[in-house]
PDB file of N, CA and C in Angstrom:
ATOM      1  N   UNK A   1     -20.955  15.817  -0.876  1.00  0.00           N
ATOM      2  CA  UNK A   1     -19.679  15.164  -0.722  1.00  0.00           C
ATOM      3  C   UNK A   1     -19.580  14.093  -1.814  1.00  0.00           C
ATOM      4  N   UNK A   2     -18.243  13.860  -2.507  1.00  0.00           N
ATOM      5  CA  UNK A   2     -18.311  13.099  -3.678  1.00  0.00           C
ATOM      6  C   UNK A   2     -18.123  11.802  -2.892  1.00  0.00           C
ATOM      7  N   UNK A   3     -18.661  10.579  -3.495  1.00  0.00           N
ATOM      8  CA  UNK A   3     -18.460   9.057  -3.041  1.00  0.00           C
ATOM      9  C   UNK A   3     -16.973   8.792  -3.348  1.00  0.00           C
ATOM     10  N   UNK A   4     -16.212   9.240  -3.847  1.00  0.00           N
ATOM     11  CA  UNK A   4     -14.585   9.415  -3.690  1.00  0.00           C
ATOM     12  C   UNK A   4     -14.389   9.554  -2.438  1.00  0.00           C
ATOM     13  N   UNK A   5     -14.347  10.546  -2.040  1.00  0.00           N
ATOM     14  CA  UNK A   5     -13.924  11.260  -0.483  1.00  0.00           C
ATOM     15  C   UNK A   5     -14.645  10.388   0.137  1.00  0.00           C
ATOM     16  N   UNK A   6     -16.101  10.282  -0.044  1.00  0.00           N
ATOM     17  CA  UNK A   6     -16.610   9.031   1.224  1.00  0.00           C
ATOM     18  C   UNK A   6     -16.360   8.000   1.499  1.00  0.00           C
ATOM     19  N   UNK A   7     -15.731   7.378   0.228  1.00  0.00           N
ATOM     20  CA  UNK A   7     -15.151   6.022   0.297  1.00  0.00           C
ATOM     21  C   UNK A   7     -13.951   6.076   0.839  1.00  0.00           C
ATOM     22  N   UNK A   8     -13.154   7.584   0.593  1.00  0.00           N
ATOM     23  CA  UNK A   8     -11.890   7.189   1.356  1.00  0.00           C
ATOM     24  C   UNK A   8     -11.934   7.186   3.074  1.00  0.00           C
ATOM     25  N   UNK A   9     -12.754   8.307   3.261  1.00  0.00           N
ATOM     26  CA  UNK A   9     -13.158   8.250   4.797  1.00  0.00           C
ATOM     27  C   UNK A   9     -13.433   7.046   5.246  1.00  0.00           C
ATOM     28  N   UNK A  10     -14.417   6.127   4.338  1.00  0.00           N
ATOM     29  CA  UNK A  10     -15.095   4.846   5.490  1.00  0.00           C
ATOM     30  C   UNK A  10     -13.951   3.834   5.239  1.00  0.00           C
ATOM     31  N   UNK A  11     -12.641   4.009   4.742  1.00  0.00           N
ATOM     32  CA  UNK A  11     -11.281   3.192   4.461  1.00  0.00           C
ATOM     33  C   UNK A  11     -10.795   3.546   5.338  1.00  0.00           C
ATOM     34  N   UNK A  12     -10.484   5.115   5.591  1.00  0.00           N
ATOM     35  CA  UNK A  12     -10.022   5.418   6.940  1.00  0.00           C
ATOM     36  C   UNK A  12     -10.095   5.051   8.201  1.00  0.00           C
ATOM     37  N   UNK A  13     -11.700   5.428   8.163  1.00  0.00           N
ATOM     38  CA  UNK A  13     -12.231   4.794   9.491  1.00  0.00           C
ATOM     39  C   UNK A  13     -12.025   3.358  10.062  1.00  0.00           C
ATOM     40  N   UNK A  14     -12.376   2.510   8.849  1.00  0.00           N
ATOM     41  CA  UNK A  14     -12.488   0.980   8.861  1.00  0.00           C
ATOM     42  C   UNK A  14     -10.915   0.951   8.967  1.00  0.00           C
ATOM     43  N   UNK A  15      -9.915   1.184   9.177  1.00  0.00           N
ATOM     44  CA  UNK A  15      -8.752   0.882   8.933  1.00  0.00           C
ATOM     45  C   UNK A  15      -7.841   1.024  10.588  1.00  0.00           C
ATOM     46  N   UNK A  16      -8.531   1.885  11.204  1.00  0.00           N
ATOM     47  CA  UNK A  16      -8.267   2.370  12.696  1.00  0.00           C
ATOM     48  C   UNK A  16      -8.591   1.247  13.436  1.00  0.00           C
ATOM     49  N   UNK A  17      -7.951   1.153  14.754  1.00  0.00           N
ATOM     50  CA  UNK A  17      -7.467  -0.025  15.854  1.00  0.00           C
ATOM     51  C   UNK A  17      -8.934  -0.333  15.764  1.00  0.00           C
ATOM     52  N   UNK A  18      -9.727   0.633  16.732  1.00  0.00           N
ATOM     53  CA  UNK A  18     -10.764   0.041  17.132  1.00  0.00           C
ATOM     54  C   UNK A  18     -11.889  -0.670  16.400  1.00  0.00           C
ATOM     55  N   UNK A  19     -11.938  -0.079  15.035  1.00  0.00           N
ATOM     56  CA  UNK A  19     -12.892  -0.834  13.890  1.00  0.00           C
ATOM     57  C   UNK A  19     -12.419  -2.345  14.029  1.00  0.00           C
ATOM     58  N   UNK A  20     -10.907  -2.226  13.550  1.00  0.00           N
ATOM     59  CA  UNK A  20     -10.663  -3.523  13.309  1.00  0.00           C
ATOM     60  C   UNK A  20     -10.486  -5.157  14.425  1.00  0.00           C
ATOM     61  N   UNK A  21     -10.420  -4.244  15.617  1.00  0.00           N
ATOM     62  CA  UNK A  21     -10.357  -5.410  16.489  1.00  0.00           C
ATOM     63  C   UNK A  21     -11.682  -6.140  17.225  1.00  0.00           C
ATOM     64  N   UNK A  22     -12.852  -4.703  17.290  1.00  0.00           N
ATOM     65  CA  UNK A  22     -14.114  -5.035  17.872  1.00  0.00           C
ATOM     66  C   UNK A  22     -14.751  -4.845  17.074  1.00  0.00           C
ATOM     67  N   UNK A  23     -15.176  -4.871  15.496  1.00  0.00           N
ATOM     68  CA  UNK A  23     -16.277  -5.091  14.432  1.00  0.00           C
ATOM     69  C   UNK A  23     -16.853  -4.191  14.662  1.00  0.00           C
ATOM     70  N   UNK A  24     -17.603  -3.751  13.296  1.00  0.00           N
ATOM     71  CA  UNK A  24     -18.535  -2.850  12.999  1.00  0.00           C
ATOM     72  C   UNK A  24     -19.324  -3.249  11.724  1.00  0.00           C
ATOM     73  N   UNK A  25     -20.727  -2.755  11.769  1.00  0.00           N
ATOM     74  CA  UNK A  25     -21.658  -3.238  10.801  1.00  0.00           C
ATOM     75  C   UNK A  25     -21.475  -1.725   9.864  1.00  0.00           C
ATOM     76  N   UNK A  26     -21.805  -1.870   8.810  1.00  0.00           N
ATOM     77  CA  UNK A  26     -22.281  -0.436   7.977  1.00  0.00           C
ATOM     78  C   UNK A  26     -23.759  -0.629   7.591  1.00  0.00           C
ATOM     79  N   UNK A  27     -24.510   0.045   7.981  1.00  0.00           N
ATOM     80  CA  UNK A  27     -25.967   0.335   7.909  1.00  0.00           C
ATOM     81  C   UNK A  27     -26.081   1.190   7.046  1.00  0.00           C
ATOM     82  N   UNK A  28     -26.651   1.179   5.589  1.00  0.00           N
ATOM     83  CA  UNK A  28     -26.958   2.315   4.825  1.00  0.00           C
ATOM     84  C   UNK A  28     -25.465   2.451   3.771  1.00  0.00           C
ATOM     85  N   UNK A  29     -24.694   2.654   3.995  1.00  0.00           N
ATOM     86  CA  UNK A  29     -23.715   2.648   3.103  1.00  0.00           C
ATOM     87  C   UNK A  29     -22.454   1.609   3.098  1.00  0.00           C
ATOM     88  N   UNK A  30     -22.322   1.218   1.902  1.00  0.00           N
ATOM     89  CA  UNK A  30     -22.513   1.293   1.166  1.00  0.00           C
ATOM     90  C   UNK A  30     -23.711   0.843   0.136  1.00  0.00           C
ATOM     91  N   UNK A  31     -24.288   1.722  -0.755  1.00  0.00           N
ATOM     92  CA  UNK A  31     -25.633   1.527  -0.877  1.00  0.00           C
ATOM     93  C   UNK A  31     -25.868   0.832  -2.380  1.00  0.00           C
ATOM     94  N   UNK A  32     -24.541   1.011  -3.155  1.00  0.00           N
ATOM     95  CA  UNK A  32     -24.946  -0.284  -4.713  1.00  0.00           C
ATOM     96  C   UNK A  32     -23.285  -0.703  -4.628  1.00  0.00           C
ATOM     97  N   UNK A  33     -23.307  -1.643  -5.338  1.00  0.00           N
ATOM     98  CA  UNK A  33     -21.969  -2.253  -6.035  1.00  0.00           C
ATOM     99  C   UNK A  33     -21.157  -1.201  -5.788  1.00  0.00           C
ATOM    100  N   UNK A  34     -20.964  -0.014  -6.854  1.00  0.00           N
ATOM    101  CA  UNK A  34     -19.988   0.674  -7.351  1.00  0.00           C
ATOM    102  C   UNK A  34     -19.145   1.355  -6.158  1.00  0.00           C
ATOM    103  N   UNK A  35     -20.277   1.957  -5.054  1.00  0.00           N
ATOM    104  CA  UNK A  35     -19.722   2.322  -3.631  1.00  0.00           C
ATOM    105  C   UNK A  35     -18.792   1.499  -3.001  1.00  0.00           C
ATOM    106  N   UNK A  36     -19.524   0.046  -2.918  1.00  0.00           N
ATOM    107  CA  UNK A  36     -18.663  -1.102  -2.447  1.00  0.00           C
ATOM    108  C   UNK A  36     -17.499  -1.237  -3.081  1.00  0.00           C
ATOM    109  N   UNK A  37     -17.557  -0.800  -4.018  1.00  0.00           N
ATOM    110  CA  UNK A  37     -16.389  -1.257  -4.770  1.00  0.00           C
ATOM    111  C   UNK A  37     -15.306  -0.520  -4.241  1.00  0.00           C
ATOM    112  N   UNK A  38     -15.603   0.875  -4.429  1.00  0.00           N
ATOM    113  CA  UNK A  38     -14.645   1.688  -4.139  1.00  0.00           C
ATOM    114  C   UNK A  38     -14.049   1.824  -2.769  1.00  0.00           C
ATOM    115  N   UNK A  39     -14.831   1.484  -1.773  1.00  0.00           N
ATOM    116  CA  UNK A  39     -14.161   1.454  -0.208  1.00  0.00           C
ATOM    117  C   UNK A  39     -13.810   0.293  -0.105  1.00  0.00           C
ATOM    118  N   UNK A  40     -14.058  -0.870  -0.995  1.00  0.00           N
ATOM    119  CA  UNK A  40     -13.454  -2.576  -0.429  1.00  0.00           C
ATOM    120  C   UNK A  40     -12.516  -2.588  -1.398  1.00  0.00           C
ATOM    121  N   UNK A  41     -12.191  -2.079  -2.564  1.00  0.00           N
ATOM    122  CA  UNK A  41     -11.385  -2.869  -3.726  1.00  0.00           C
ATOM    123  C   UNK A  41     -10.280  -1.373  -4.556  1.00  0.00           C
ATOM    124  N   UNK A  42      -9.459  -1.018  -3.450  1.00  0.00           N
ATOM    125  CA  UNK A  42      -8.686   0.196  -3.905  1.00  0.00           C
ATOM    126  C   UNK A  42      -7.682  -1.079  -5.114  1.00  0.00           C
ATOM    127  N   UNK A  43      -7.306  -0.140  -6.258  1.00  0.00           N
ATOM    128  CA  UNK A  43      -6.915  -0.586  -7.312  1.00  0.00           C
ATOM    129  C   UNK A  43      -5.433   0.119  -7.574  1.00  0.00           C
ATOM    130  N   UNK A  44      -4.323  -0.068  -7.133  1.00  0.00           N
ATOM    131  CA  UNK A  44      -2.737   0.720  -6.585  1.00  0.00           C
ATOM    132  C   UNK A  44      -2.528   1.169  -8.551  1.00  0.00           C
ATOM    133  N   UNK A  45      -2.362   2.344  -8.950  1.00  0.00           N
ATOM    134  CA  UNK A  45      -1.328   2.488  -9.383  1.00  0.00           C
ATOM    135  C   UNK A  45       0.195   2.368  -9.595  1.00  0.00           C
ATOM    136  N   UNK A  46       0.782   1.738 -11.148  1.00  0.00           N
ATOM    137  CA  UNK A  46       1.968   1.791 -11.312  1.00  0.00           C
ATOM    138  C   UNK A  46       2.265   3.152 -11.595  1.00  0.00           C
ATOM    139  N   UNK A  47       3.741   3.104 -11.499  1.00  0.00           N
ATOM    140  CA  UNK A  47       4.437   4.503 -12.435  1.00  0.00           C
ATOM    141  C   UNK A  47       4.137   4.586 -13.562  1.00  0.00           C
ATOM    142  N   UNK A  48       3.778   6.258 -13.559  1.00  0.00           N
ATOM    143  CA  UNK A  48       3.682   7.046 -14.347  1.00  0.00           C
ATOM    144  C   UNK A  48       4.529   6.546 -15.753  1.00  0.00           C
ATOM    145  N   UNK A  49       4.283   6.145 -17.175  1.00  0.00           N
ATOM    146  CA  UNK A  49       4.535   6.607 -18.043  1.00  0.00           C
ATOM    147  C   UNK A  49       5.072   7.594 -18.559  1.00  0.00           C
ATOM    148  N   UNK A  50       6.567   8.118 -19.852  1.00  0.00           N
ATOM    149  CA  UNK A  50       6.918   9.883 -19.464  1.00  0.00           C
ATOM    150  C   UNK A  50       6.028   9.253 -21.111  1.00  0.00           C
ATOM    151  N   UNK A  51       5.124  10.500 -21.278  1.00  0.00           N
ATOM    152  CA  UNK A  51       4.774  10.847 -23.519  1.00  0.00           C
ATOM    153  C   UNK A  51       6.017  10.601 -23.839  1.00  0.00           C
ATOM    154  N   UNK A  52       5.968  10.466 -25.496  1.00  0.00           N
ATOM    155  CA  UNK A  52       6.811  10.338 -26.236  1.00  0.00           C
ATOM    156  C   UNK A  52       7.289  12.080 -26.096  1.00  0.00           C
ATOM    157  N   UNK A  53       8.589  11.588 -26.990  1.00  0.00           N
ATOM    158  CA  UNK A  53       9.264  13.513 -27.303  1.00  0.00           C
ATOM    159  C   UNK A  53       9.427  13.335 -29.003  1.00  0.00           C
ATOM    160  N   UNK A  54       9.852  14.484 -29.228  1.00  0.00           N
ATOM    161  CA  UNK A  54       9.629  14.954 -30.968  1.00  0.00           C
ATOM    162  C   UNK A  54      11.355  15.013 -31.075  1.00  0.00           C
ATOM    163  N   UNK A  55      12.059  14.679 -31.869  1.00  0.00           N
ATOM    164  CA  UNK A  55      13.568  14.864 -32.489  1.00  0.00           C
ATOM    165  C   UNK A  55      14.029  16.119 -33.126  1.00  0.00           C
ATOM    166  N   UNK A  56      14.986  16.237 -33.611  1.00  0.00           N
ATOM    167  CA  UNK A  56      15.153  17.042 -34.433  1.00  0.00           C
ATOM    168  C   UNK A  56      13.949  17.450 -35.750  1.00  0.00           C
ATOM    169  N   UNK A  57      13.921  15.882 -36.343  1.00  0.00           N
ATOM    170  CA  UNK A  57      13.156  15.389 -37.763  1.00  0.00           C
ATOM    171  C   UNK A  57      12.146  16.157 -37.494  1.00  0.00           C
ATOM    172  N   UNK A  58      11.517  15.844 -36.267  1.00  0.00           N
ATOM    173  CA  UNK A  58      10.446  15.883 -35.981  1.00  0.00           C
ATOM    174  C   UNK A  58       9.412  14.318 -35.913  1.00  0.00           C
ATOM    175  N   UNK A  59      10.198  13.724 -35.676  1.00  0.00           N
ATOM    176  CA  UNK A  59       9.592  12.594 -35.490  1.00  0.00           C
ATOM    177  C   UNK A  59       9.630  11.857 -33.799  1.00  0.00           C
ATOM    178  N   UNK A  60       8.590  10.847 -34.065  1.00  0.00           N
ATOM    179  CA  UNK A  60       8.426  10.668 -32.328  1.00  0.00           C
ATOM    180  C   UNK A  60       9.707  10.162 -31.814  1.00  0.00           C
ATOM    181  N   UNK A  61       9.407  10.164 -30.863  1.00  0.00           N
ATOM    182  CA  UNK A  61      10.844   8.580 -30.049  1.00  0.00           C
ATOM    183  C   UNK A  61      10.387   8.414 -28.797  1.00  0.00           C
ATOM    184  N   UNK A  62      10.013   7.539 -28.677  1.00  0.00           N
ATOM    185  CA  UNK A  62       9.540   7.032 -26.828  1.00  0.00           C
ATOM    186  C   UNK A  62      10.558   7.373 -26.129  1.00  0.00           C
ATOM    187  N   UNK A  63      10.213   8.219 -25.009  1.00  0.00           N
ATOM    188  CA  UNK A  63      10.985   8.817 -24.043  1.00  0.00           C
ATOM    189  C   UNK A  63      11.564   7.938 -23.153  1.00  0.00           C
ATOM    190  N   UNK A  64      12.988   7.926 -22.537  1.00  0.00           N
ATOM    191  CA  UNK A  64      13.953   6.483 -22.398  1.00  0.00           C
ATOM    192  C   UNK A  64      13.086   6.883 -21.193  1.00  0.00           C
ATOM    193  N   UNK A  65      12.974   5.840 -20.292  1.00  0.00           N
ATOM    194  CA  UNK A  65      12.012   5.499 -19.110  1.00  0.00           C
ATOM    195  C   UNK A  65      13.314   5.278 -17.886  1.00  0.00           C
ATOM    196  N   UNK A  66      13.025   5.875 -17.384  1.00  0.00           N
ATOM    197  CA  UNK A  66      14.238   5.523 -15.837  1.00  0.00           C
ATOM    198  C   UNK A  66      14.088   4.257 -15.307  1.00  0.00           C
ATOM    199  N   UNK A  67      14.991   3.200 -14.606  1.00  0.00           N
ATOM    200  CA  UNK A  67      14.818   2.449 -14.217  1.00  0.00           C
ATOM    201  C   UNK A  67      13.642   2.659 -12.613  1.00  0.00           C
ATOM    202  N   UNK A  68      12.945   2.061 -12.136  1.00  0.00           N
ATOM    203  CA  UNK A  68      12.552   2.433 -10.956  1.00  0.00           C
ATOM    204  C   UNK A  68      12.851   1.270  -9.746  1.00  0.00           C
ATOM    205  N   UNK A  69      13.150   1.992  -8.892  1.00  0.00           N
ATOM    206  CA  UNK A  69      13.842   1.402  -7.637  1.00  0.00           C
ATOM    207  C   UNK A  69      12.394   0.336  -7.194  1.00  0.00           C
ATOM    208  N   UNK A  70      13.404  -0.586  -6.800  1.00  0.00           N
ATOM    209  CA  UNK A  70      11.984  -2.392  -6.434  1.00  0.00           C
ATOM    210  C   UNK A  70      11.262  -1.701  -5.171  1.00  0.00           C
ATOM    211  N   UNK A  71      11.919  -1.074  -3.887  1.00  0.00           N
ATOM    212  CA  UNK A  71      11.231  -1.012  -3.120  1.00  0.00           C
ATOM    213  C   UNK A  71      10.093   0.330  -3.394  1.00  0.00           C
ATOM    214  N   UNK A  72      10.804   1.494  -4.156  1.00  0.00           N
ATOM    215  CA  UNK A  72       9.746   2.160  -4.319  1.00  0.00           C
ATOM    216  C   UNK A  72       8.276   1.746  -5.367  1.00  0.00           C
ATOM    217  N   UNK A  73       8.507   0.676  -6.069  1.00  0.00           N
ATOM    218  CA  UNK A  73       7.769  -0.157  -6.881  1.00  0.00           C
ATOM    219  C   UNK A  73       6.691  -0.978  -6.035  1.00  0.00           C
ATOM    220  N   UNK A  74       7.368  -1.883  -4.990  1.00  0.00           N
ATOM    221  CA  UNK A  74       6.347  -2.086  -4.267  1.00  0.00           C
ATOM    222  C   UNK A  74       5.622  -1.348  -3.321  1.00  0.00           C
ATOM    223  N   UNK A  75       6.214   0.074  -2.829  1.00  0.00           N
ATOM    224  CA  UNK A  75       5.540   1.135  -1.960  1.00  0.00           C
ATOM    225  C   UNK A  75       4.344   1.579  -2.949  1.00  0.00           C
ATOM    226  N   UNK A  76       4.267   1.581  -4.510  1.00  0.00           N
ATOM    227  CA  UNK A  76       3.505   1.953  -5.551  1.00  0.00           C
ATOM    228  C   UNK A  76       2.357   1.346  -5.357  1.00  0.00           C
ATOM    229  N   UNK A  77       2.689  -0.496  -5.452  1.00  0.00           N
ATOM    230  CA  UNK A  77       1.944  -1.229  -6.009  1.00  0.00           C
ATOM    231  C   UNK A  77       1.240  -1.493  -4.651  1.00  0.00           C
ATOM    232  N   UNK A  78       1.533  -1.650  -3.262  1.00  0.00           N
ATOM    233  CA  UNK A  78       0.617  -1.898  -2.372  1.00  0.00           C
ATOM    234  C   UNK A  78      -0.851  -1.439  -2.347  1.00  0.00           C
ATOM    235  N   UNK A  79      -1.362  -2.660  -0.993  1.00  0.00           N
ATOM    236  CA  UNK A  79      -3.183  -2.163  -1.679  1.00  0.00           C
ATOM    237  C   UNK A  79      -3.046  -0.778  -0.779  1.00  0.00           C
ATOM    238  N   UNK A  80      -3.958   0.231  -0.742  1.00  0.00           N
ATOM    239  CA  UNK A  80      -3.975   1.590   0.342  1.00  0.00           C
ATOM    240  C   UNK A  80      -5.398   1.442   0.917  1.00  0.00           C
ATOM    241  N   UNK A  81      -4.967   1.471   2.458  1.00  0.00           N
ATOM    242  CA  UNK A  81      -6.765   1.222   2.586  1.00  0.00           C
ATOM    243  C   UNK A  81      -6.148   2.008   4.043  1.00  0.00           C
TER     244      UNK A  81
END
């Protein structure tokens, strides 16, 4: 099982009523930094970037970017745990 998926599981878990109201210890995992990291410190993606596009010329032009709606911006930017 990749420490991706495990980290999201023990986010899962840790995230449910009963974890959070009556405590729980983790024994054994997480087992260095990088684990910890990943089940304590989710990091939210912004929107997607579009590539540039090519012209006629053939030359670049940064692709006009849509405005993006505030609330779906902050549905983006929240932490996910």
């Amino acid at each position: 099982m990749s420490n991706e998926l495990l980290s999201e599981a023990f986010r899962w878990r840790l995230s449910r009523n009963d974890c959070q109201n009556r405590g729980y210890v983790l024994d054994g995992y997480p087992i260095c930094y990088m684990t910890a990291e990943q089940v304590f410190f989710v990091i939210p993606e912004g929107p997607k970037k579009k590539p540039p596009v090519l012209n006629e010329e053939g030359e670049l032009v940064p692709a006009e970017e849509e405005p993006v709606d505030e609330e779906e911006l902050k549905e983006l930017l929240k932490p996910k745990f």
